[in-house]
PDB file of N, CA and C in Angstrom:
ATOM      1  N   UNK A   1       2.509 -35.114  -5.346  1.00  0.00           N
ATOM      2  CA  UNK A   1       2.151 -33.714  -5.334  1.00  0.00           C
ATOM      3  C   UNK A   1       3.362 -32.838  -4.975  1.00  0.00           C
ATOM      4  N   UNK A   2       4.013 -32.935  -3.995  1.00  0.00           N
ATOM      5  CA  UNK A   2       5.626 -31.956  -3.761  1.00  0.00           C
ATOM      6  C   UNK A   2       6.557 -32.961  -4.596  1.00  0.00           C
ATOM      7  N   UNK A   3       6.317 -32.954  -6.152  1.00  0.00           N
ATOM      8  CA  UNK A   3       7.589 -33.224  -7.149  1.00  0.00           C
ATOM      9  C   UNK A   3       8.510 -31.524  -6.632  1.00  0.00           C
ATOM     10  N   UNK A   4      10.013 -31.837  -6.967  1.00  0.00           N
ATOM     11  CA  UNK A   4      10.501 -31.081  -6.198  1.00  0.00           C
ATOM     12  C   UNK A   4      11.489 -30.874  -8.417  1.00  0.00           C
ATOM     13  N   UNK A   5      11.754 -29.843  -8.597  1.00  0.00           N
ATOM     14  CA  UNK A   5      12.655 -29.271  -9.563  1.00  0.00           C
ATOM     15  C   UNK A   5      13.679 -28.604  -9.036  1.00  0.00           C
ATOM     16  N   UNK A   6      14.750 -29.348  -9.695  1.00  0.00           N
ATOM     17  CA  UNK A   6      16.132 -28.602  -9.062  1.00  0.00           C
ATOM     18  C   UNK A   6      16.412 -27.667  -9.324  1.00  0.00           C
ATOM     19  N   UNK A   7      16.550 -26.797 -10.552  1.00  0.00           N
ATOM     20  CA  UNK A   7      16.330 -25.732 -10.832  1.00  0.00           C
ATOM     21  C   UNK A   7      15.141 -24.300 -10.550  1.00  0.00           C
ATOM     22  N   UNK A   8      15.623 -24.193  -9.013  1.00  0.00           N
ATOM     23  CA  UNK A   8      14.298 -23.116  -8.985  1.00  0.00           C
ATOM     24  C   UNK A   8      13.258 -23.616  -8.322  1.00  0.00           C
ATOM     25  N   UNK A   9      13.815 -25.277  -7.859  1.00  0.00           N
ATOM     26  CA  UNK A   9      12.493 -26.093  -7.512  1.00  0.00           C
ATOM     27  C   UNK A   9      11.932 -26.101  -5.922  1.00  0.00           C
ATOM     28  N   UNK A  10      12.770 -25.148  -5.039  1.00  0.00           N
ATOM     29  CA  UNK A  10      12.117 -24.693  -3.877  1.00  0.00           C
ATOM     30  C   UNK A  10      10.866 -24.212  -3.703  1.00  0.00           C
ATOM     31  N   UNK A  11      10.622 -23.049  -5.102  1.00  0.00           N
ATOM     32  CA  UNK A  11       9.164 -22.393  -5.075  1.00  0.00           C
ATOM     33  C   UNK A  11       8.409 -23.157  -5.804  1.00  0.00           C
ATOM     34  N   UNK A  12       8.894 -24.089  -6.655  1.00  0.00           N
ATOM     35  CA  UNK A  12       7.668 -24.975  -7.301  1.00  0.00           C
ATOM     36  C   UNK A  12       7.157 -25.860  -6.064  1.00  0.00           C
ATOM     37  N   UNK A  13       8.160 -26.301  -5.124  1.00  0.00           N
ATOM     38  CA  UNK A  13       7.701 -27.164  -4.223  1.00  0.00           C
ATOM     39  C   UNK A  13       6.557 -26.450  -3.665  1.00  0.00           C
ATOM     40  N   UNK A  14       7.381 -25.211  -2.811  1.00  0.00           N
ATOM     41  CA  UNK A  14       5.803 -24.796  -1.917  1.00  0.00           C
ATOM     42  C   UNK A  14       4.821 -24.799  -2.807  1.00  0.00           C
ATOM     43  N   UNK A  15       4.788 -23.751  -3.888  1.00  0.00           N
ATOM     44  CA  UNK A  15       3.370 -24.349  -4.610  1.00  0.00           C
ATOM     45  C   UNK A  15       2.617 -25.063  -4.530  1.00  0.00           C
ATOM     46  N   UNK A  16       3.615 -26.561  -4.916  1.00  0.00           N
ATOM     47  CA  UNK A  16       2.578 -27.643  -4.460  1.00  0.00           C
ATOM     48  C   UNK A  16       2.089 -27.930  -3.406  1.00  0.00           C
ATOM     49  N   UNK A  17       2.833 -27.715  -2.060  1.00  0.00           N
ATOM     50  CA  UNK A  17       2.163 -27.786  -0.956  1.00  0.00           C
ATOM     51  C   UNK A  17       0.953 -27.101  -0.434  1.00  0.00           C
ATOM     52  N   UNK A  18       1.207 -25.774  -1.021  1.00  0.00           N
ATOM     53  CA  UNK A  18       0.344 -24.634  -0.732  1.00  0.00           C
ATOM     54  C   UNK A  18      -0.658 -24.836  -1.507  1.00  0.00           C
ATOM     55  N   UNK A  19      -1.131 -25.440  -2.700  1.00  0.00           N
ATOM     56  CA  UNK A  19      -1.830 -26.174  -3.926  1.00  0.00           C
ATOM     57  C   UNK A  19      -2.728 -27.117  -2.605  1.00  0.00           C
ATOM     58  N   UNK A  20      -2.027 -27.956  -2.446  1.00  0.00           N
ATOM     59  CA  UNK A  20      -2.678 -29.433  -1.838  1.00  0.00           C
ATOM     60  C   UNK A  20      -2.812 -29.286  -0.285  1.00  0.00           C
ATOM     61  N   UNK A  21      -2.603 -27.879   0.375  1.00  0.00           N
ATOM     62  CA  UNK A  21      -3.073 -27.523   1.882  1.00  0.00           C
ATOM     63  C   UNK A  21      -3.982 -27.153   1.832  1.00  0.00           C
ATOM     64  N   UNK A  22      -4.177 -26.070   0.454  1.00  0.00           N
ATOM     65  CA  UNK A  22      -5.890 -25.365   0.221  1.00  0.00           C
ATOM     66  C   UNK A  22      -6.839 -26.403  -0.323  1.00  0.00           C
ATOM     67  N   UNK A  23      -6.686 -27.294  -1.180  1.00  0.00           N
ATOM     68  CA  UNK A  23      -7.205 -28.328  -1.316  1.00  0.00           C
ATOM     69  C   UNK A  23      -8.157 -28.819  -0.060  1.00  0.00           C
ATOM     70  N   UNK A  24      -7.366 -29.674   0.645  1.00  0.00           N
ATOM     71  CA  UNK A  24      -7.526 -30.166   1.611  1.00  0.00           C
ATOM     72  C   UNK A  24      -8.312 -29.393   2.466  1.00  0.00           C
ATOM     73  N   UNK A  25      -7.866 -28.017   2.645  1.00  0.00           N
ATOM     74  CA  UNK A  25      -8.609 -26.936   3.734  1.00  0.00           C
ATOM     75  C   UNK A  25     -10.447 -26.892   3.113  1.00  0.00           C
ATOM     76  N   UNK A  26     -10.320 -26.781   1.607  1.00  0.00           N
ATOM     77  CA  UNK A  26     -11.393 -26.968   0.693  1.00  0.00           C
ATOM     78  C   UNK A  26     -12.380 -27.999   1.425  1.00  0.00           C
ATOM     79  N   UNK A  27     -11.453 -29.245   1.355  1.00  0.00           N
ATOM     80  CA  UNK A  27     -12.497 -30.684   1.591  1.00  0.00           C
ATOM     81  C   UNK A  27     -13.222 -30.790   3.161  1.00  0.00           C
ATOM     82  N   UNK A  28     -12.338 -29.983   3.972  1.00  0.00           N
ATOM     83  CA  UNK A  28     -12.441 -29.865   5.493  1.00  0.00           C
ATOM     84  C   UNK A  28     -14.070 -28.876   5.768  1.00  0.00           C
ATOM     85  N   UNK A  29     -13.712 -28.033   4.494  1.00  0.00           N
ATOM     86  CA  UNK A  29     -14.513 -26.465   5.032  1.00  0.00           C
ATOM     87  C   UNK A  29     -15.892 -27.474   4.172  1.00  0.00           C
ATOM     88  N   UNK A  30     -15.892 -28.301   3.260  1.00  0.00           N
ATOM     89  CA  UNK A  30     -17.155 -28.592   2.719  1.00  0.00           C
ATOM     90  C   UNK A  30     -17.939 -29.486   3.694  1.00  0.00           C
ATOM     91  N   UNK A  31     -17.174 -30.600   4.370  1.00  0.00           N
ATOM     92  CA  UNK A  31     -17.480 -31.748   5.446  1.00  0.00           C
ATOM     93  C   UNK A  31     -17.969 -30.812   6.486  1.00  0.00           C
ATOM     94  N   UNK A  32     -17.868 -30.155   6.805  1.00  0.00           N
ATOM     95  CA  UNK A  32     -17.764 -29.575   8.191  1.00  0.00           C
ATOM     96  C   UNK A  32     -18.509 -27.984   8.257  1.00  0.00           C
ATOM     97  N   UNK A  33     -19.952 -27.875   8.106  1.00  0.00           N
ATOM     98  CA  UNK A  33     -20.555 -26.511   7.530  1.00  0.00           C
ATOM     99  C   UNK A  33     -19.890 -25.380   9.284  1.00  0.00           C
ATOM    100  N   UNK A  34     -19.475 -25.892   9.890  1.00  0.00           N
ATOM    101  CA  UNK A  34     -19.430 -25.127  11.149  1.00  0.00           C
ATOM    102  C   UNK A  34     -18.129 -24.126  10.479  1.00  0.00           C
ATOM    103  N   UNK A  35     -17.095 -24.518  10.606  1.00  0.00           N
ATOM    104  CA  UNK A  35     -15.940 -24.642  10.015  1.00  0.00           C
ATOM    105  C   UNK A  35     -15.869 -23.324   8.495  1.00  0.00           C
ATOM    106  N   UNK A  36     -17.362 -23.665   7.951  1.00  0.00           N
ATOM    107  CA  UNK A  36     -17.472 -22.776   6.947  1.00  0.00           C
ATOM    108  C   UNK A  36     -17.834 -21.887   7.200  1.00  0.00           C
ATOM    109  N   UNK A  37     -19.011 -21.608   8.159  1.00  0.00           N
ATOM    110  CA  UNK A  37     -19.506 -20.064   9.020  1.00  0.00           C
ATOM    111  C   UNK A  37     -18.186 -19.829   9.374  1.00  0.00           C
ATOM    112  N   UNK A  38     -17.094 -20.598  10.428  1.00  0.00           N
ATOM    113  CA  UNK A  38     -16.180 -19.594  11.062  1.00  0.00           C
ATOM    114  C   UNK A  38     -15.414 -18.995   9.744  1.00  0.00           C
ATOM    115  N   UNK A  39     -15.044 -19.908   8.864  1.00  0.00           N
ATOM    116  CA  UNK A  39     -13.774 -18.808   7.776  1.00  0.00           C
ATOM    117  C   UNK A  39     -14.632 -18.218   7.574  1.00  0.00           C
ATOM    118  N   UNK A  40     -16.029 -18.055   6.998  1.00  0.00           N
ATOM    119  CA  UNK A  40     -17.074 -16.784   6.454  1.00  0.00           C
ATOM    120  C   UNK A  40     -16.613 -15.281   8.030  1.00  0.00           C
ATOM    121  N   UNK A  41     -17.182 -15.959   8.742  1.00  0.00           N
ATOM    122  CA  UNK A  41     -16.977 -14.447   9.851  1.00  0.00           C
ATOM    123  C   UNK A  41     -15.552 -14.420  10.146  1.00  0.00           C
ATOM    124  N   UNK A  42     -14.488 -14.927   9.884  1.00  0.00           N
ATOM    125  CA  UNK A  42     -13.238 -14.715   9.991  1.00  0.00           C
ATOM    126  C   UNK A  42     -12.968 -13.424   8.803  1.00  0.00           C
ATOM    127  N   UNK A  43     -13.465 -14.058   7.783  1.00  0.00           N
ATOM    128  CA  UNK A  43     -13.125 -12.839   5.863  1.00  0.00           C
ATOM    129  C   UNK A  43     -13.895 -11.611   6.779  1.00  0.00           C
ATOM    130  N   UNK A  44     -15.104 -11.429   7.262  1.00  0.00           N
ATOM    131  CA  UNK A  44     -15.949 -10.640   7.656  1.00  0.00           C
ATOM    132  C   UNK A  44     -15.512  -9.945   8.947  1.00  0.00           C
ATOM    133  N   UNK A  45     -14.757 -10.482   9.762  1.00  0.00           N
ATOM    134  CA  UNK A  45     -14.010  -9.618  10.640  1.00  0.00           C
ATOM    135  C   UNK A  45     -12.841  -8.790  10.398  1.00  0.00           C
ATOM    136  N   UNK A  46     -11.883  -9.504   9.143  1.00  0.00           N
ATOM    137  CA  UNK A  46     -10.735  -8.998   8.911  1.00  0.00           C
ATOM    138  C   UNK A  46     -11.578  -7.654   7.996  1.00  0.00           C
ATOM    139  N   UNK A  47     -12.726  -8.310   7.238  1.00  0.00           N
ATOM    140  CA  UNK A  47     -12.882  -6.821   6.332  1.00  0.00           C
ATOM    141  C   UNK A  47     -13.496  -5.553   7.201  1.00  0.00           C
ATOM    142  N   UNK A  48     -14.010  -6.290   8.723  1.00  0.00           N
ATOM    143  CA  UNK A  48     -14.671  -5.098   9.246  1.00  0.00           C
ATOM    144  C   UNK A  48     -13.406  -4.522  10.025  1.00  0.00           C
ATOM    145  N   UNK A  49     -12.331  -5.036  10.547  1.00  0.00           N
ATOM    146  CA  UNK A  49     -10.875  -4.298  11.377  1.00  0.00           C
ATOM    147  C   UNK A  49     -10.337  -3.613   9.454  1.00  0.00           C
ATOM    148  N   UNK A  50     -10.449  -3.644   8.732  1.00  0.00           N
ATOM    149  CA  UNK A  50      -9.792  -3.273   7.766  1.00  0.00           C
ATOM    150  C   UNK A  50     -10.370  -1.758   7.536  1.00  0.00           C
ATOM    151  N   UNK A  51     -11.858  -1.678   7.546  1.00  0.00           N
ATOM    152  CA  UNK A  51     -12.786  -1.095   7.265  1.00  0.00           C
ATOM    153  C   UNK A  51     -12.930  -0.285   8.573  1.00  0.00           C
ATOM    154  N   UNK A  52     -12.223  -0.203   9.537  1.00  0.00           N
ATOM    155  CA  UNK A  52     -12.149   0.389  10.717  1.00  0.00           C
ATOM    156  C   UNK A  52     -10.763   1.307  10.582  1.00  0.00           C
ATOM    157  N   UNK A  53      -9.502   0.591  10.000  1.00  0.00           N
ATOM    158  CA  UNK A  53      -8.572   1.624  10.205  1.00  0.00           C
ATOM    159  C   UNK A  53      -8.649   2.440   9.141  1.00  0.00           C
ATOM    160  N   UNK A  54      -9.348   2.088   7.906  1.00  0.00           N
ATOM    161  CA  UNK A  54      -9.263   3.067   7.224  1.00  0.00           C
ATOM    162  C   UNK A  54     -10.211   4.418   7.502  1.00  0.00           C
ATOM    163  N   UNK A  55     -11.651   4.157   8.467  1.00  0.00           N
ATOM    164  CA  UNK A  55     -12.016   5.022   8.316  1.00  0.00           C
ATOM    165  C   UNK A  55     -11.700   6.175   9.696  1.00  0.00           C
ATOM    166  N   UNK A  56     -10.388   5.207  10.327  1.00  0.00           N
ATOM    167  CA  UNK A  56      -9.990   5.875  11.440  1.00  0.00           C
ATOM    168  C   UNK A  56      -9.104   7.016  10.753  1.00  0.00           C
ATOM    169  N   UNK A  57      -7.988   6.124   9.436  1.00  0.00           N
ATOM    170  CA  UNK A  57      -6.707   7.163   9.337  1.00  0.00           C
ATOM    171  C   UNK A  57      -7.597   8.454   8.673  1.00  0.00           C
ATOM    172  N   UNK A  58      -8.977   8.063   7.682  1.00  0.00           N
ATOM    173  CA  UNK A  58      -9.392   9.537   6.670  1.00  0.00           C
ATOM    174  C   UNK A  58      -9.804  10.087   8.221  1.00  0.00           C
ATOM    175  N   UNK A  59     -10.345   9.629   9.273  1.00  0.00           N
ATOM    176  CA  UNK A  59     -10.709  11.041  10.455  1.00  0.00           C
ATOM    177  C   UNK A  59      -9.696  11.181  11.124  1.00  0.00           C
ATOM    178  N   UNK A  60      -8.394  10.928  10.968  1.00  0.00           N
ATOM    179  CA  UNK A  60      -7.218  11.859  11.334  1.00  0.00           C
ATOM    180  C   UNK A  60      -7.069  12.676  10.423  1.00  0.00           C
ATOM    181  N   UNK A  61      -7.084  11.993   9.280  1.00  0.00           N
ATOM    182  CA  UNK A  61      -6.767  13.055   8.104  1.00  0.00           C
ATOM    183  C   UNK A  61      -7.520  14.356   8.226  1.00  0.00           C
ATOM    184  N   UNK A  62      -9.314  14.218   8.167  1.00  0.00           N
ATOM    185  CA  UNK A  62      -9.817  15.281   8.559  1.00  0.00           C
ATOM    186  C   UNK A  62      -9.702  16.233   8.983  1.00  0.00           C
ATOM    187  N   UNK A  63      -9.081  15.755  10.681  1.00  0.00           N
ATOM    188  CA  UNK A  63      -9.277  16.553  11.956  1.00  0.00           C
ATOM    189  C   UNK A  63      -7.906  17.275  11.247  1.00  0.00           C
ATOM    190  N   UNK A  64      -6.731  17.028  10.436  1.00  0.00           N
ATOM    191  CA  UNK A  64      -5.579  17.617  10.718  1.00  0.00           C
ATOM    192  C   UNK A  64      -5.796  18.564   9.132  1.00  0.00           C
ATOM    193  N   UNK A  65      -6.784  18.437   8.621  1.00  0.00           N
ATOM    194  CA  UNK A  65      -6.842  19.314   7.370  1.00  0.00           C
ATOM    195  C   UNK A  65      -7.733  20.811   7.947  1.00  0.00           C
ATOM    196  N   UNK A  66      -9.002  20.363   8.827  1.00  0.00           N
ATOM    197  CA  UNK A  66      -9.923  21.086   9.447  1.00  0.00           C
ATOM    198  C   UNK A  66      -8.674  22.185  10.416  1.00  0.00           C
ATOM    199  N   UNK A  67      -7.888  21.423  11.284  1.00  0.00           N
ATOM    200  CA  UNK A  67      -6.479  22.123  11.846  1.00  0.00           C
ATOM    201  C   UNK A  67      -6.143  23.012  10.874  1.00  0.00           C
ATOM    202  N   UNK A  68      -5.320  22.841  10.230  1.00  0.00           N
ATOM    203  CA  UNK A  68      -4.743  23.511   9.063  1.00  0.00           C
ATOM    204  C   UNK A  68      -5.698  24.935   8.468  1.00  0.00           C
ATOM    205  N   UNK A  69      -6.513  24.608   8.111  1.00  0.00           N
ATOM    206  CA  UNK A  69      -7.650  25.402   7.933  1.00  0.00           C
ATOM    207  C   UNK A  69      -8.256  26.499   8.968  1.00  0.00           C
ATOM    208  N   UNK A  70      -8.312  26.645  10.075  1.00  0.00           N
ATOM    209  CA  UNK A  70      -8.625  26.971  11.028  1.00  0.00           C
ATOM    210  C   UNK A  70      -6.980  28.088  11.015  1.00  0.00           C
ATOM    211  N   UNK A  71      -5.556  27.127  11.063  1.00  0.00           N
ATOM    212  CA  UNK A  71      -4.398  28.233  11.558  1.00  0.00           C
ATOM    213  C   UNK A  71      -4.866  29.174  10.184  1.00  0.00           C
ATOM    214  N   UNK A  72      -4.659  28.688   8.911  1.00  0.00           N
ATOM    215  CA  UNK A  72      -5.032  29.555   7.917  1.00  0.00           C
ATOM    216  C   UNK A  72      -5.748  30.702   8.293  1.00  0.00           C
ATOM    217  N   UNK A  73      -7.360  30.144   8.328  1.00  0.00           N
ATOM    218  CA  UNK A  73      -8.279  31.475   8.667  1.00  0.00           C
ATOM    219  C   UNK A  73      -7.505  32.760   9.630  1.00  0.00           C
ATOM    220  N   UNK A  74      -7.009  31.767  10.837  1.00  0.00           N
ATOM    221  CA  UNK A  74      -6.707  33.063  11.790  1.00  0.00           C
ATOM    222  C   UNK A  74      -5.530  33.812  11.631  1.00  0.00           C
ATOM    223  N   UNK A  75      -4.129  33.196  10.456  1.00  0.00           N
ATOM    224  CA  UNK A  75      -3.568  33.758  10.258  1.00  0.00           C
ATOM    225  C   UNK A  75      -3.885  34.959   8.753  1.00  0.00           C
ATOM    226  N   UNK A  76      -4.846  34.861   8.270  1.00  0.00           N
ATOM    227  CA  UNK A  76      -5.483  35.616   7.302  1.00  0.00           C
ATOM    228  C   UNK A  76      -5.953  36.878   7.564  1.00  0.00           C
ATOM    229  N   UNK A  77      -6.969  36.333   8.747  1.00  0.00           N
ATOM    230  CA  UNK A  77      -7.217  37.397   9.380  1.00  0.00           C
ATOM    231  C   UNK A  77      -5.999  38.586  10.151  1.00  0.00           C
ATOM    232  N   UNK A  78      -5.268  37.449  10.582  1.00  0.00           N
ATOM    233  CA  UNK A  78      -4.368  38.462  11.319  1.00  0.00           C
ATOM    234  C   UNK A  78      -3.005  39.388  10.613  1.00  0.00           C
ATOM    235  N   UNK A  79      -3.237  39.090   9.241  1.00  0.00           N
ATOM    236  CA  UNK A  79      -2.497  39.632   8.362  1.00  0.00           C
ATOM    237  C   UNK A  79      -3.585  40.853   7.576  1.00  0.00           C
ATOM    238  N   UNK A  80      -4.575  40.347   7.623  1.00  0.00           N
ATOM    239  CA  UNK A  80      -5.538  42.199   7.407  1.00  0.00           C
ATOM    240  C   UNK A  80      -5.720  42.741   8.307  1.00  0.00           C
ATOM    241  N   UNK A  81      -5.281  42.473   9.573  1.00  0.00           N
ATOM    242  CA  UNK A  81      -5.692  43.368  10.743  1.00  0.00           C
ATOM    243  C   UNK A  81      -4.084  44.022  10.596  1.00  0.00           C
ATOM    244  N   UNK A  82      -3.011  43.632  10.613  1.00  0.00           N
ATOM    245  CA  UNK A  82      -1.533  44.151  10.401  1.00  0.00           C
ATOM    246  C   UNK A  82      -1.570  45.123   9.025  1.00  0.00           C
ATOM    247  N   UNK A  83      -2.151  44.599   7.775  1.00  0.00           N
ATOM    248  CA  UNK A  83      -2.523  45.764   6.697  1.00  0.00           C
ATOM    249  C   UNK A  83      -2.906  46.447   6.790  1.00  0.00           C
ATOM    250  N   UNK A  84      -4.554  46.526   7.370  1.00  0.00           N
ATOM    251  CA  UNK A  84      -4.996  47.924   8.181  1.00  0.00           C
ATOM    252  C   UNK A  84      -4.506  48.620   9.143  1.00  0.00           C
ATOM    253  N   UNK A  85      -3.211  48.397  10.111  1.00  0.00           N
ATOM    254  CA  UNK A  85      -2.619  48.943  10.931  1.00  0.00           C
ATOM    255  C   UNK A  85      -1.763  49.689  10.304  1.00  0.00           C
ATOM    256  N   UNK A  86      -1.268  49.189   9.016  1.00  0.00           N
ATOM    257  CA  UNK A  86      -0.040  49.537   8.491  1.00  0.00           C
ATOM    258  C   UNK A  86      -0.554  50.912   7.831  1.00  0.00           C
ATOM    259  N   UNK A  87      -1.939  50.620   7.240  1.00  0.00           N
ATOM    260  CA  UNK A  87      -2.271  52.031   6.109  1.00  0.00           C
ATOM    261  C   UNK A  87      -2.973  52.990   7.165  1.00  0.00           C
ATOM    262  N   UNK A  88      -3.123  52.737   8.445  1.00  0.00           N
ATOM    263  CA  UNK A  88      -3.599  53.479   9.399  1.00  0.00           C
ATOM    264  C   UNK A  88      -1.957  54.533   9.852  1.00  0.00           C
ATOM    265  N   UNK A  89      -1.238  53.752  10.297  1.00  0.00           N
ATOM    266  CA  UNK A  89      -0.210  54.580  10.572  1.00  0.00           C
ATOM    267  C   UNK A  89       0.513  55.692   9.309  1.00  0.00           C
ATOM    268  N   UNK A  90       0.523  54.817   8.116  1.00  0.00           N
ATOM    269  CA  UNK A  90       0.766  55.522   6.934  1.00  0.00           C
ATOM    270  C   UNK A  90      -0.063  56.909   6.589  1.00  0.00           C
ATOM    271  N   UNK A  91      -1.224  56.406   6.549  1.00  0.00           N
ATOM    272  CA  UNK A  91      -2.033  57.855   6.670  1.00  0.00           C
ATOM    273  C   UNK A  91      -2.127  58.882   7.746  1.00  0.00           C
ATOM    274  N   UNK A  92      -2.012  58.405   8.971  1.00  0.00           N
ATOM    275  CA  UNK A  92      -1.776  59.299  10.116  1.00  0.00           C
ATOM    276  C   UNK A  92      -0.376  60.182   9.746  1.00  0.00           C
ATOM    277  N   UNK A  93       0.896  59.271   9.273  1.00  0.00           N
ATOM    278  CA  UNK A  93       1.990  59.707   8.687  1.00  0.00           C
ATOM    279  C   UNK A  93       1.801  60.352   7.880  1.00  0.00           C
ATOM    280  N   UNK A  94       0.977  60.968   6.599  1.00  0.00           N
ATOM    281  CA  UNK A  94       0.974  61.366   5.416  1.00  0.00           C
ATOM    282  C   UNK A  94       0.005  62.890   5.989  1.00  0.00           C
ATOM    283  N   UNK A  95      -0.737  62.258   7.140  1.00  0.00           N
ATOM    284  CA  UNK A  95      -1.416  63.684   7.711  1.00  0.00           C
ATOM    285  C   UNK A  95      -0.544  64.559   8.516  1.00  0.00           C
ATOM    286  N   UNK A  96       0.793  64.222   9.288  1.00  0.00           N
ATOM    287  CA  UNK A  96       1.334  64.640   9.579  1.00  0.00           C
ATOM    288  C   UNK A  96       2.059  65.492   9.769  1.00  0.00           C
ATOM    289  N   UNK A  97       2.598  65.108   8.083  1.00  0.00           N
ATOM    290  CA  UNK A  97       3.904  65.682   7.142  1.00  0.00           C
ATOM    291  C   UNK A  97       2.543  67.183   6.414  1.00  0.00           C
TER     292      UNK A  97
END
C-alpha cells in the first residue's frame, strides 16, 4: 500500500497512507458502534462551534451596521437643524438690509 514513486512520489505516498488510515479508521468505527456515536457527535459539535461563530460574527456585523445607522440618523438630523439655522439667519439678514 505506501508503493513510493520517485518522481513526485512523496504525495503519492501520503495518499496511500492517508487511503489505508481511513480505511482502517472505517473498519474500527464499524467493529466498535461506541466509537461511531463519538465521530457522529464529534461532526455535530464541530458543526454546532461552526454554527456558533458564524452567527456570532453576522451579530457583530449587525450591532456595527445598526451603529452606523444611528451616527447617520443623528448626523442628518443635525445637518437640517444647521440648514434651518442658516436660512433663519439669512432671512433675519435679508430683513435687515
Amino acid at each position: 500500500m505506501n508503493e513510493v514513486i520517485w518522481f513526485g512520489g512523496r504525495r503519492k505516498a501520503r495518499e496511500n497512507r492517508e487511503e489505508c488510515r481511513s480505511s482502517f479508521e472505517h473498519q474500527l468505527l464499524d467493529k466498535n458502534p461506541q466509537r461511531k456515536i463519538w465521530s457522529r457527535l464529534c461532526f455535530y459539535l464541530d458543526a454546532l462551534a461552526t454554527a456558533k461563530k458564524l452567527t456570532s460574527n453576522r451579530k457583530e456585523q449587525l450591532i456595527k451596521l445598526h451603529k452606523y445607522f444611528l451616527n447617520m440618523r443623528e448626523y442628518s438630523d443635525k445637518l437640517k437643524r444647521w440648514e434651518d439655522q442658516l436660512q433663519t439667519k439669512k432671512w433675519r439678514n435679508n430683513l435687515k438690509n
